[in-house]
C-alpha atoms as a PDB file:
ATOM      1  CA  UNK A   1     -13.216  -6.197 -27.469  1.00  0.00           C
ATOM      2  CA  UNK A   2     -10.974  -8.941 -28.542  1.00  0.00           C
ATOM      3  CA  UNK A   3      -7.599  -8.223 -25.858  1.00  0.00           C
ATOM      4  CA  UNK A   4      -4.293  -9.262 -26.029  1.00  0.00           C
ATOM      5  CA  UNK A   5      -3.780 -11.650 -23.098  1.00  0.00           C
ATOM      6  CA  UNK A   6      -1.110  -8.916 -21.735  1.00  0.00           C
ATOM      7  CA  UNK A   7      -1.961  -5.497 -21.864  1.00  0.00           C
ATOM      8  CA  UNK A   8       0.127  -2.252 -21.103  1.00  0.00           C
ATOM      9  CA  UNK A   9      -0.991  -0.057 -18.186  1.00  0.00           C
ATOM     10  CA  UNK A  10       0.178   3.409 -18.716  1.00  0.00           C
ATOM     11  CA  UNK A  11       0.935   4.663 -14.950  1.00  0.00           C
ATOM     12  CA  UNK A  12       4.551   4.515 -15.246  1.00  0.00           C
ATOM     13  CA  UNK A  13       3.919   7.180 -17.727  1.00  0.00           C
ATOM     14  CA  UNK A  14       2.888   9.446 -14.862  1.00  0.00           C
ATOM     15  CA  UNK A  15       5.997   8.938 -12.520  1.00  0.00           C
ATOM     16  CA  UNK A  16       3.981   7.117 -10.547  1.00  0.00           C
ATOM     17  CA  UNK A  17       6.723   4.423  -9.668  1.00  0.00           C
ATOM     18  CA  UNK A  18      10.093   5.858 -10.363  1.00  0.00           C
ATOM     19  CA  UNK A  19      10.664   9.176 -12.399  1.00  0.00           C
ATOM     20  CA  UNK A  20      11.114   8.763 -16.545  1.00  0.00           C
ATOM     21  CA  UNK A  21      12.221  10.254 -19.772  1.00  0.00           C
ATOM     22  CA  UNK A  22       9.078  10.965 -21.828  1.00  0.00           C
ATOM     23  CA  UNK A  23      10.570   9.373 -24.453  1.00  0.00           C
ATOM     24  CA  UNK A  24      11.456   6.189 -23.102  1.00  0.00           C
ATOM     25  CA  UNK A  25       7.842   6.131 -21.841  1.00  0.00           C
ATOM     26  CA  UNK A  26       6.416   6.638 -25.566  1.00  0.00           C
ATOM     27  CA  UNK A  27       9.036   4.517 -26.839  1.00  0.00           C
ATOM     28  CA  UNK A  28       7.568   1.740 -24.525  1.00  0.00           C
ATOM     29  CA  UNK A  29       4.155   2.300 -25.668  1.00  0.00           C
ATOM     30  CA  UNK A  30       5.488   1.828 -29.692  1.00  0.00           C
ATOM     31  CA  UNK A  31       6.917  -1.606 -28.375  1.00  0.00           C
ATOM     32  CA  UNK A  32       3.745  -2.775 -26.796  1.00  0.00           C
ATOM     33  CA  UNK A  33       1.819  -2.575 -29.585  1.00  0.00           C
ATOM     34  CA  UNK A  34       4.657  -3.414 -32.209  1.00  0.00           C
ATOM     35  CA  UNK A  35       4.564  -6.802 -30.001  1.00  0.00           C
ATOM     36  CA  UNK A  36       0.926  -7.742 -30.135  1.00  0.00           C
ATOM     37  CA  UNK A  37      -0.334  -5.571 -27.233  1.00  0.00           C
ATOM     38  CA  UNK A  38      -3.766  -4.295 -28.409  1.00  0.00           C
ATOM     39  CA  UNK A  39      -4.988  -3.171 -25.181  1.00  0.00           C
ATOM     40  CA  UNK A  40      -3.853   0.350 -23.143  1.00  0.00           C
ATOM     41  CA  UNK A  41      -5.098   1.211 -19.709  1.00  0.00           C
ATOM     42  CA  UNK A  42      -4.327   4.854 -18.490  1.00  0.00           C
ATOM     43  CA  UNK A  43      -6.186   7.498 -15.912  1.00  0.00           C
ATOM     44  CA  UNK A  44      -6.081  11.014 -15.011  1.00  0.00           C
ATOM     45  CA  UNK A  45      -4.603  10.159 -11.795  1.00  0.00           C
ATOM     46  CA  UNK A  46      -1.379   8.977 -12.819  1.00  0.00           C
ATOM     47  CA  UNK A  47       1.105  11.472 -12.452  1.00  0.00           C
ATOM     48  CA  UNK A  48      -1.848  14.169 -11.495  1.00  0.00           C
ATOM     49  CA  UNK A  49      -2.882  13.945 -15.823  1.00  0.00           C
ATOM     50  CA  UNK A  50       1.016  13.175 -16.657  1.00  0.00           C
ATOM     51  CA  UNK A  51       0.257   9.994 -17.834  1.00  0.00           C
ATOM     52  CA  UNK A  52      -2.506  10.749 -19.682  1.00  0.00           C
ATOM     53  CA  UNK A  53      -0.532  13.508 -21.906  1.00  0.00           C
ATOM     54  CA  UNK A  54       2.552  11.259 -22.470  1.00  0.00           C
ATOM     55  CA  UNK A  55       0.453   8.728 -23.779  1.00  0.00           C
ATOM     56  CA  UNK A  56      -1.327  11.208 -26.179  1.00  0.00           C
ATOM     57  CA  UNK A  57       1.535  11.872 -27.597  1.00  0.00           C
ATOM     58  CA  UNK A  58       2.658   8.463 -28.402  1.00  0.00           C
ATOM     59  CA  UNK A  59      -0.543   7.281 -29.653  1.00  0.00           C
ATOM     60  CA  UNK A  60      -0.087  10.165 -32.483  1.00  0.00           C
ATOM     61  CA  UNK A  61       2.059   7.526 -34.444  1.00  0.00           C
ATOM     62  CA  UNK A  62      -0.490   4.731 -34.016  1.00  0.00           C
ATOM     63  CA  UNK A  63      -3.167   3.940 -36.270  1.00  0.00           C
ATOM     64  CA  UNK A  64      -6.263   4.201 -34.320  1.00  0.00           C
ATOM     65  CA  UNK A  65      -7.407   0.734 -35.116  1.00  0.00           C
ATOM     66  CA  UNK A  66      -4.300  -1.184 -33.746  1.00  0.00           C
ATOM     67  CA  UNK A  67      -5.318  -0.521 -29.606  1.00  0.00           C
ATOM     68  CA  UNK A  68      -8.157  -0.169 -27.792  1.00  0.00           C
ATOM     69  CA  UNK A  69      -7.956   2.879 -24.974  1.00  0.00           C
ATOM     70  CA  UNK A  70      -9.187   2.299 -21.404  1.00  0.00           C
ATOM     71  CA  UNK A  71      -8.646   5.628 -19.157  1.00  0.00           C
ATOM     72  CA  UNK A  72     -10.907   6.254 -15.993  1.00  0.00           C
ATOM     73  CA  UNK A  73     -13.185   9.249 -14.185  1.00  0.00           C
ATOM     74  CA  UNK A  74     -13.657  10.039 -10.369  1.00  0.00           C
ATOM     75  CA  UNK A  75      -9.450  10.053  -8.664  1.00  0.00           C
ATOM     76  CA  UNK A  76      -7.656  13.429 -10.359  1.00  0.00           C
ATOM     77  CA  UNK A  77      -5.250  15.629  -8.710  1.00  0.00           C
ATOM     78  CA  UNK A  78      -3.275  18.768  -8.908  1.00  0.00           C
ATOM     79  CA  UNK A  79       0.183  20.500  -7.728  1.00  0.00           C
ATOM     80  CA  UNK A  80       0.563  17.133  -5.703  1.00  0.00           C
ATOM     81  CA  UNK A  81      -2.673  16.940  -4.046  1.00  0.00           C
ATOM     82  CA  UNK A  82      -5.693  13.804  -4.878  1.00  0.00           C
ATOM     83  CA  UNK A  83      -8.770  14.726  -5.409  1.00  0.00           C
ATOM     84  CA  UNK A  84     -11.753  12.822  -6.277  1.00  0.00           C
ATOM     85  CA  UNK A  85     -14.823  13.502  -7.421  1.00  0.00           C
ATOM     86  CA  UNK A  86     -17.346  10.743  -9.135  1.00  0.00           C
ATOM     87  CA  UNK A  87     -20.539  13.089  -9.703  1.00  0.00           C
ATOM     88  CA  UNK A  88     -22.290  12.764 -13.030  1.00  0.00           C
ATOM     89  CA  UNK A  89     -21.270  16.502 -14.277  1.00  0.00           C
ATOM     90  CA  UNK A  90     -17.408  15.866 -13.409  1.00  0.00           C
ATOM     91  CA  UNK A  91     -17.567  12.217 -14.777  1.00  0.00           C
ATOM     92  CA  UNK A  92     -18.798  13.845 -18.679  1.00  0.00           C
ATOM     93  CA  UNK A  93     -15.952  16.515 -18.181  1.00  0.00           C
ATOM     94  CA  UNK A  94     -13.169  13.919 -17.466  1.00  0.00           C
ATOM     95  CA  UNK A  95     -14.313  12.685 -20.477  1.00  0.00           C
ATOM     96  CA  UNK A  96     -14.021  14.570 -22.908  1.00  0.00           C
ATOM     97  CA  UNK A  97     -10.380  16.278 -21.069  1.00  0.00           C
ATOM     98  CA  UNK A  98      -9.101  12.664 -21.266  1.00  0.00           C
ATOM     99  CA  UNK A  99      -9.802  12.458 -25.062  1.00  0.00           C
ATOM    100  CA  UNK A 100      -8.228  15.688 -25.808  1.00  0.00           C
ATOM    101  CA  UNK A 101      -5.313  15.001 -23.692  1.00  0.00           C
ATOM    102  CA  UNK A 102      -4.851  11.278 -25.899  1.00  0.00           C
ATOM    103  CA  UNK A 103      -5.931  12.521 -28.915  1.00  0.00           C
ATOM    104  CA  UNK A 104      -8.952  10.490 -29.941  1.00  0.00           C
ATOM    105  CA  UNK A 105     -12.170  11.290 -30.583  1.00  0.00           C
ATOM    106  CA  UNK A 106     -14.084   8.121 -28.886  1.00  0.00           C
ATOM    107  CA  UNK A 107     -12.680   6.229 -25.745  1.00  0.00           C
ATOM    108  CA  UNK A 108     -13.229   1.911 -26.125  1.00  0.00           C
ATOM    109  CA  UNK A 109     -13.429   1.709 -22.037  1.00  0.00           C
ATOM    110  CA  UNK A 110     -14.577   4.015 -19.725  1.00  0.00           C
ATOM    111  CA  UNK A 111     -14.247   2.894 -15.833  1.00  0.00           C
ATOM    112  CA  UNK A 112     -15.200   4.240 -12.544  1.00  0.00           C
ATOM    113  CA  UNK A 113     -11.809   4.589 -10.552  1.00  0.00           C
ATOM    114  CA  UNK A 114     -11.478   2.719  -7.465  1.00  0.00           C
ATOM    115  CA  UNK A 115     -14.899   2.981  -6.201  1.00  0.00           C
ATOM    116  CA  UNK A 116     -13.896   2.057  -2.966  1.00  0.00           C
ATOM    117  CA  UNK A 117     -12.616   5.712  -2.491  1.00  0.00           C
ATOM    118  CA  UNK A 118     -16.563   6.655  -3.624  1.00  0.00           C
ATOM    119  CA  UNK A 119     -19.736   6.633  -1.832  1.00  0.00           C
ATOM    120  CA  UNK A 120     -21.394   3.252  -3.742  1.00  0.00           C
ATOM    121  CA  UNK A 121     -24.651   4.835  -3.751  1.00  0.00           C
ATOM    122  CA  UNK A 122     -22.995   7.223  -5.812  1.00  0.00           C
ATOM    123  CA  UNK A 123     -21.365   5.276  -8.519  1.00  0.00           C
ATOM    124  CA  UNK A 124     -24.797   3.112  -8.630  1.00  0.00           C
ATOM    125  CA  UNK A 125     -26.949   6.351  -9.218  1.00  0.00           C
ATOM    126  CA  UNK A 126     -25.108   9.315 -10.707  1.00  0.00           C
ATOM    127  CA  UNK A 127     -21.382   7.907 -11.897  1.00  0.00           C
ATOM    128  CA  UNK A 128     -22.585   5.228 -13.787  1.00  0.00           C
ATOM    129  CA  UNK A 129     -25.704   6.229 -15.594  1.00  0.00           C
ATOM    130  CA  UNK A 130     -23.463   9.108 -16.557  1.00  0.00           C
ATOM    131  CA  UNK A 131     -20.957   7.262 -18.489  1.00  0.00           C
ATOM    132  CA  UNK A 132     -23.935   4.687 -19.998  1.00  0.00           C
ATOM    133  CA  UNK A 133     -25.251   8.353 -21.645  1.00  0.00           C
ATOM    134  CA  UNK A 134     -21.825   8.561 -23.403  1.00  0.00           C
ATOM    135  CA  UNK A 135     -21.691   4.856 -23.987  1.00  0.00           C
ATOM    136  CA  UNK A 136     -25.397   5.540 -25.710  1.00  0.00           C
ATOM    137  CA  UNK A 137     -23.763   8.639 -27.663  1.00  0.00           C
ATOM    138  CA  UNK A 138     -20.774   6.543 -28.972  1.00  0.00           C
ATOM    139  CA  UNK A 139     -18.485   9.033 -27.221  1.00  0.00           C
ATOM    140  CA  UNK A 140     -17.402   5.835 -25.092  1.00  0.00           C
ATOM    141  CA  UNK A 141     -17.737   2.304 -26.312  1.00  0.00           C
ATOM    142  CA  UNK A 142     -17.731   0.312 -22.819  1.00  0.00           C
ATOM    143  CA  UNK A 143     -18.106   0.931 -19.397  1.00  0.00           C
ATOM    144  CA  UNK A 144     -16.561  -0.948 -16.056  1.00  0.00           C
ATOM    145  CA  UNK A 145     -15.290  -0.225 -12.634  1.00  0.00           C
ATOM    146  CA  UNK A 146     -12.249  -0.423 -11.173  1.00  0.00           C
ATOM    147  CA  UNK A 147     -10.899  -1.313  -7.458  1.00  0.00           C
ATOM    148  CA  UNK A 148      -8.789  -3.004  -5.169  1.00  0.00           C
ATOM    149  CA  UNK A 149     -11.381  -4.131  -2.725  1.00  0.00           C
ATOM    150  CA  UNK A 150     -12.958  -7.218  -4.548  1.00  0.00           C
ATOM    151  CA  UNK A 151     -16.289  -7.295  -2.305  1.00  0.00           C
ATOM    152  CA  UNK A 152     -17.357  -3.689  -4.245  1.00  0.00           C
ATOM    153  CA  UNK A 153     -17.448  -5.072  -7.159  1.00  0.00           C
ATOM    154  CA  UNK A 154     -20.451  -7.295  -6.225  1.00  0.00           C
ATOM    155  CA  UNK A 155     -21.486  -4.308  -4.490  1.00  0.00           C
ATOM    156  CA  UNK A 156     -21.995  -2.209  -7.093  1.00  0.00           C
ATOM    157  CA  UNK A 157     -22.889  -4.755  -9.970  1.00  0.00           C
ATOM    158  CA  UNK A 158     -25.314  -5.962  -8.211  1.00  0.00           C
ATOM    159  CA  UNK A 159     -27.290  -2.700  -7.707  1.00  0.00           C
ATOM    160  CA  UNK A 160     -27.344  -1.659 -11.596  1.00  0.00           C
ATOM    161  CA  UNK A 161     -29.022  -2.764 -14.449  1.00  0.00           C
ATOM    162  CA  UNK A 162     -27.762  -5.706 -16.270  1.00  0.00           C
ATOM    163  CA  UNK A 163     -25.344  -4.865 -18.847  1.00  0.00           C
ATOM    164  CA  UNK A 164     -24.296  -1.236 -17.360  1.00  0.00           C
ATOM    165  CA  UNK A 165     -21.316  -2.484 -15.745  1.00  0.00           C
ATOM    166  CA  UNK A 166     -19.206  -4.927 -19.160  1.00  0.00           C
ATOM    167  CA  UNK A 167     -15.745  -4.915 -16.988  1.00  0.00           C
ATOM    168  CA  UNK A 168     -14.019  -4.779 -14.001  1.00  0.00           C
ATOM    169  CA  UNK A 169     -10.287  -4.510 -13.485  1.00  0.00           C
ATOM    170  CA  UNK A 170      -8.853  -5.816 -10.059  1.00  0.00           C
ATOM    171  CA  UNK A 171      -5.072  -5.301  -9.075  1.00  0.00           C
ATOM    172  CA  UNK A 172      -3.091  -7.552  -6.797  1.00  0.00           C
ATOM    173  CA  UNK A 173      -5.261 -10.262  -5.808  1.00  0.00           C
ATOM    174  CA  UNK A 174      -4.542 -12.461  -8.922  1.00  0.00           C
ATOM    175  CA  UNK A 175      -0.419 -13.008  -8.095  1.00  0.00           C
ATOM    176  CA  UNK A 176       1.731 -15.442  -6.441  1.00  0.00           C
ATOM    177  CA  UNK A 177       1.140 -14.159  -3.222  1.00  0.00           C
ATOM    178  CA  UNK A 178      -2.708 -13.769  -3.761  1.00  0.00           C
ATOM    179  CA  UNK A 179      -5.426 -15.426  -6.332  1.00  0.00           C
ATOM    180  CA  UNK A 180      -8.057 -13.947  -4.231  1.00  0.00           C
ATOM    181  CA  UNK A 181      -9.720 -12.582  -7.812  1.00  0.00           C
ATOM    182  CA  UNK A 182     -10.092 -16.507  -8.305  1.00  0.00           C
ATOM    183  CA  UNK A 183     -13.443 -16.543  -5.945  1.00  0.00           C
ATOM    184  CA  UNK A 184     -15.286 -13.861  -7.716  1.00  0.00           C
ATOM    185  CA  UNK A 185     -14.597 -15.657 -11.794  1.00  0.00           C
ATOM    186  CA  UNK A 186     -18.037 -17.595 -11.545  1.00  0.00           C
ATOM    187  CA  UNK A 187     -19.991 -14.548 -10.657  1.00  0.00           C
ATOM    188  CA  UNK A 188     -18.662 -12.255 -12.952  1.00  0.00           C
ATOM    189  CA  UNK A 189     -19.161 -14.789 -16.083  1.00  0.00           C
ATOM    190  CA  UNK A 190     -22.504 -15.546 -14.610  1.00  0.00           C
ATOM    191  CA  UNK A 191     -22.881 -12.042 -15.330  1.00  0.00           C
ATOM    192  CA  UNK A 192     -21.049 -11.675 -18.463  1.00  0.00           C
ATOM    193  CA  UNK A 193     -18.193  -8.959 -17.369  1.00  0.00           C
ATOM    194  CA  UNK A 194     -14.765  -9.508 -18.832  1.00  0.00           C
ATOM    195  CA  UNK A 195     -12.345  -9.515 -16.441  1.00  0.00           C
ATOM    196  CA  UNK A 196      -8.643  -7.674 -16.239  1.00  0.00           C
ATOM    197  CA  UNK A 197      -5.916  -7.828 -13.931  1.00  0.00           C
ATOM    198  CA  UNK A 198      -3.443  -5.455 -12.876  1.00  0.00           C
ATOM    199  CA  UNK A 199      -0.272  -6.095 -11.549  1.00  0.00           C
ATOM    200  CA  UNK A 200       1.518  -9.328 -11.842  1.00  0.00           C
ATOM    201  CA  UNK A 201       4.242  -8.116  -9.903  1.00  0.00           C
ATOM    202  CA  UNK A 202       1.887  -7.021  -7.353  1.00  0.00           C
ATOM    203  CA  UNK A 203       3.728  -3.140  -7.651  1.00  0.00           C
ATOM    204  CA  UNK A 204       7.451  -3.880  -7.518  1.00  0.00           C
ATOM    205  CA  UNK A 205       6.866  -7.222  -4.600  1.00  0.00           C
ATOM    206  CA  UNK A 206       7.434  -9.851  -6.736  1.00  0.00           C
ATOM    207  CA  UNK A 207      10.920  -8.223  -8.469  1.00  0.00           C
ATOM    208  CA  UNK A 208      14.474  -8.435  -7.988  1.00  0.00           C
ATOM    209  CA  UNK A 209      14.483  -4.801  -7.766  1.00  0.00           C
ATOM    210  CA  UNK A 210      12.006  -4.848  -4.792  1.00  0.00           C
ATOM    211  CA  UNK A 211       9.302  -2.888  -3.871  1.00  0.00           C
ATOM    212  CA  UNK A 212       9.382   1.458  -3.930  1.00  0.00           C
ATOM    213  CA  UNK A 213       9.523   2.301  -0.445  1.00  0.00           C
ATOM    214  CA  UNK A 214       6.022   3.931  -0.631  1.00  0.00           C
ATOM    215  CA  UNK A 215       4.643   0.207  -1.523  1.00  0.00           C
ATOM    216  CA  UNK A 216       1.473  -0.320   0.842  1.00  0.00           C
ATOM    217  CA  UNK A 217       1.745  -3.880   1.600  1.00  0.00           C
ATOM    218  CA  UNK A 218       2.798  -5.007   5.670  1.00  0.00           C
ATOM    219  CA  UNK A 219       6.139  -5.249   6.533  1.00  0.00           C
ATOM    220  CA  UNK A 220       6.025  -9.312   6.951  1.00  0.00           C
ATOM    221  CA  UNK A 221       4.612  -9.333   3.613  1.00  0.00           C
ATOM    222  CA  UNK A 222       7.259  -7.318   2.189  1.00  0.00           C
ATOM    223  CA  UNK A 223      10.014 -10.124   4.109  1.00  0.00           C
ATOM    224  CA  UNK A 224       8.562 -13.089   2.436  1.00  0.00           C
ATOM    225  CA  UNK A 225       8.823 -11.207  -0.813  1.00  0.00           C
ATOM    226  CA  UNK A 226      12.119 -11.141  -0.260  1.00  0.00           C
ATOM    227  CA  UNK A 227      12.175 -14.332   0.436  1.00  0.00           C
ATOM    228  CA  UNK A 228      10.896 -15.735  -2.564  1.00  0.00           C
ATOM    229  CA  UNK A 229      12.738 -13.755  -4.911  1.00  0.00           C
ATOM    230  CA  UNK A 230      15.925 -14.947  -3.058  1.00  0.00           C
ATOM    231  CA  UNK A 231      14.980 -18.725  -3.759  1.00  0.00           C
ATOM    232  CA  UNK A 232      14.156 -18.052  -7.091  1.00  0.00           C
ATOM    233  CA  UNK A 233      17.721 -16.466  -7.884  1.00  0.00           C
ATOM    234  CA  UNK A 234      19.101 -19.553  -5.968  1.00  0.00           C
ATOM    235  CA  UNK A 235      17.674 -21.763  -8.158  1.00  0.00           C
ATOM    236  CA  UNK A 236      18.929 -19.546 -11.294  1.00  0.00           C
ATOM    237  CA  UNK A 237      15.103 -18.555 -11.721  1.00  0.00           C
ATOM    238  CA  UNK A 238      13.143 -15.168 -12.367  1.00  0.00           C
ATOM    239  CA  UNK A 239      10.669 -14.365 -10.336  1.00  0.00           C
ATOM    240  CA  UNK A 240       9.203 -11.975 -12.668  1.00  0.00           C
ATOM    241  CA  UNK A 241       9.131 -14.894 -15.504  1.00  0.00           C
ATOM    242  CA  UNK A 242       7.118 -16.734 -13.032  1.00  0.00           C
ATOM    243  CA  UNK A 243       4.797 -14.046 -11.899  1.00  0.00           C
ATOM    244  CA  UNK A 244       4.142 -12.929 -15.549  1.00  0.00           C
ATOM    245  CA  UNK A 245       3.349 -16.308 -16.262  1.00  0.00           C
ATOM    246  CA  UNK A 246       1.212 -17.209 -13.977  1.00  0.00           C
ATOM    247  CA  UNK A 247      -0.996 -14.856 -13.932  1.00  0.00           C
ATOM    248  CA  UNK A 248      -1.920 -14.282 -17.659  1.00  0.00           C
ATOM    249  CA  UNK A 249      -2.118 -18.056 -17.874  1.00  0.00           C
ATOM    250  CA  UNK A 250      -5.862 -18.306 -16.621  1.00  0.00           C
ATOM    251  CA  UNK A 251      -8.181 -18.419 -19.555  1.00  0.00           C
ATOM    252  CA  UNK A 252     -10.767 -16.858 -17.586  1.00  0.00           C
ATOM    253  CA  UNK A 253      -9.159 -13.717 -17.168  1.00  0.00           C
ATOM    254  CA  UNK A 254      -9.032 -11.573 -20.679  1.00  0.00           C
ATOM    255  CA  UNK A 255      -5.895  -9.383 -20.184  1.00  0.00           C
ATOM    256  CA  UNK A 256      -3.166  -8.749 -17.352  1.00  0.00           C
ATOM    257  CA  UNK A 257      -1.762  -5.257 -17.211  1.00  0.00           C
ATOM    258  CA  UNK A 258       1.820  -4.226 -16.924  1.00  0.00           C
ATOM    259  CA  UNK A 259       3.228  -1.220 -16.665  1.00  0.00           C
ATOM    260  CA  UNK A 260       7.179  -0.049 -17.381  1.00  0.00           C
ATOM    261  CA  UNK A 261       8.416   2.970 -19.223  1.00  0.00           C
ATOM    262  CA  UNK A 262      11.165   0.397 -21.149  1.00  0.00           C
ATOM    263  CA  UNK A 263      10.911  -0.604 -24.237  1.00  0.00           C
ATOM    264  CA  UNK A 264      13.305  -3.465 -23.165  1.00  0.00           C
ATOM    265  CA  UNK A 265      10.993  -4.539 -20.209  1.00  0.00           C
ATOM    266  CA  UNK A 266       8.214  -4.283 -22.478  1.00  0.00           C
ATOM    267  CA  UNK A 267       9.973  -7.015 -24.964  1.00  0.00           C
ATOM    268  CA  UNK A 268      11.567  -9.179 -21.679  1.00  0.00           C
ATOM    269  CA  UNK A 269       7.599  -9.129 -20.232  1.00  0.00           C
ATOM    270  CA  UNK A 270       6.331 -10.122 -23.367  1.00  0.00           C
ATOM    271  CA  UNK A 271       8.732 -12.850 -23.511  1.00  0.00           C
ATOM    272  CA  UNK A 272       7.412 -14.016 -19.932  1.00  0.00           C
ATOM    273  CA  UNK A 273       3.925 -14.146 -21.210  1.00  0.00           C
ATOM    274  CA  UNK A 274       4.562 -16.821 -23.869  1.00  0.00           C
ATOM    275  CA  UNK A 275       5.998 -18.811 -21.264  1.00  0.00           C
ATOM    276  CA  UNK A 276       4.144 -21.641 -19.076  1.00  0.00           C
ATOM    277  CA  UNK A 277       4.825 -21.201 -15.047  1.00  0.00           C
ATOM    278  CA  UNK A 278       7.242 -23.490 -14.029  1.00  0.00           C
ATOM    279  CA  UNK A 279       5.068 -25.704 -11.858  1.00  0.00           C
ATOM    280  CA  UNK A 280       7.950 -26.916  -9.019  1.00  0.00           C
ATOM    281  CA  UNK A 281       9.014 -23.514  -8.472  1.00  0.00           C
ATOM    282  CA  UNK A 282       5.543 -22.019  -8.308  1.00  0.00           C
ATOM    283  CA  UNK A 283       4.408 -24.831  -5.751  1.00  0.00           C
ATOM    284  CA  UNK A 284       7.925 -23.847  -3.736  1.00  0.00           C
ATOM    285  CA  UNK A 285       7.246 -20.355  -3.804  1.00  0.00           C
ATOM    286  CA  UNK A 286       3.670 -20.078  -2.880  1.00  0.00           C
ATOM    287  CA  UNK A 287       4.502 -22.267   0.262  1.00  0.00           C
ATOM    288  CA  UNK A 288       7.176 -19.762   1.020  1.00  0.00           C
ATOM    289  CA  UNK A 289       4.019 -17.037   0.908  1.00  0.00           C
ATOM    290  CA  UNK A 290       1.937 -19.316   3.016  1.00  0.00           C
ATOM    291  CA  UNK A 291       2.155 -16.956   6.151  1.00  0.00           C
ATOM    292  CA  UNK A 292       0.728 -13.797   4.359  1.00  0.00           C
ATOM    293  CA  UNK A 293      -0.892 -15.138   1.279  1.00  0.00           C
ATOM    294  CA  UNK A 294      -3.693 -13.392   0.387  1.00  0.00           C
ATOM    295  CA  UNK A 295      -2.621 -10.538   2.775  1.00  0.00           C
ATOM    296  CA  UNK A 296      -3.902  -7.415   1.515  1.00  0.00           C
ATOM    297  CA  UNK A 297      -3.877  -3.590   2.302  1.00  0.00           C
ATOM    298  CA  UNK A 298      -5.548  -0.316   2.381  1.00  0.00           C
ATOM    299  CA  UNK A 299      -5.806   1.379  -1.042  1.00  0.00           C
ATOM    300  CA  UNK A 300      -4.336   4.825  -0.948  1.00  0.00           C
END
């Protein structure tokens, strides 16, 4: 798959950071690819199979060939509640539900959702075979795992045979406040996995707007946030121009997701992303996230 260096993750689709209008979500999702964004990321999760069925319906009006579809197995939910479930049987199912849902008949990337919720022995010997069938069928085209936990990744890629596992996608930990995805690059080329990162804004922290009050990251974290977005606005800066560009500005890393149901934000982030990182205000804010940089949290 040849990505667009910024790609368009459909959770916002799914309520899954503020309510929407469906049709400002699908409107969004007509922008990103009018723009040059060739590459969709969506799950069954978001929004409990919400997202999932709004993007269906905007990919109706797309010709198949202009995007590539990622969408995930193994974290569902219903009526409010998460479930998960990464056996082989459920894995096929989610499948073919996620297809009929979008409206395609093949699905480019298949992943394993946050594996850290899984039992690894698991995803080694009944998830991922499972989805390699498909991928042998043509149902699916590629398979890779997703998580926030970066030490899994090994984990798991380790444990396979070569060439099951062609991606992993990693959220948070390549940002202003943490690069920690930087440490794992050589391994994963030495391995030949293509790499994508989610969330340059690290989920609402590095915005004006701030973060959702459900946002997972600690308190102190959350301050120096604050911080930074302050000295950016009092140097007549964007923070989210500086976050966007920073972090699809490694070569090494083949797309950066973002998600919005705004057409506008879609054009203003795609904007960002043809712009180089102002390098004295990135040096001035990463020493202002000194105290908590790479601080991480629990995955929920």
């Amino acid at each position: 798959m040849k990505v667009s260096n910024l790609g368009f993750g459909a959770s916002s689709l799914g309520g899954v950071f503020h309510s929407l209008k469906e049709e400002d979500g699908i409107a969004a999702v007509h922008a990103a690819v009018e723009n040059g964004i060739n590459f969709i990321d969506v799950s069954p999760y978001y929004g409990h199979y919400q997202a999932e069925t709004v993007l269906g319906k905007a990919l109706k009006n797309i010709e198949r060939n202009r995007y590539y579809l990622s969408t995930k197995v193994g974290r569902y939910g219903k009526d409010g509640v998460n479930t998960w479930d990464y056996t082989a049987r459920r894995a096929v199912e989610s499948v073919y539900e996620s297809m009929e849902r979008l409206h395609v008949d093949y699905i480019d990337l298949i992943n394993v959702h946050d594996v850290e919720f899984a039992d690894l022995e698991t995803v080694c010997n009944e998830t991922l075979p499972a989805l390699t069938e498909l991928r042998d069928k043509g149902v699916v085209k590629h398979v890779g795992i997703t998580n926030l936990n970066l030490r899994h990744f090994k984990y798991v890629i380790d444990r396979v045979p070569v060439g099951t596992v062609e991606s992993i996608l990693s959220f948070c930990h390549y940002t202003l406040n943490d690069n920690a995805l930087s440490d794992y690059l050589d391994y994963f080329e030495s391995k030949e996995i293509g790499v994508i990162n989610a969330s340059p804004y690290s989920m609402g922290l590095l915005t004006e707007r701030g973060v959702p009050g459900w946002h997972p990251a600690p308190e102190a974290l959350k301050r120096l946030a604050r911080k930074a977005v302050e000295y950016c606005q009092s140097k007549g800066k964007s923070i989210e121009q500086l976050a966007v560009a920073f972090s699809v500005h490694n070569p090494r890393i083949a797309t950066t997701l973002f998600s919005t149901t705004s057409p506008e934000n879609v054009l203003k982030t795609v904007r960002y992303a043809e712009t180089s990182p102002d390098a004295d205000l990135l040096r001035e804010v990463q020493k202002i996230f000194e105290p908590g940089f790479r601080d991480t949290w629990v995955n929920s």
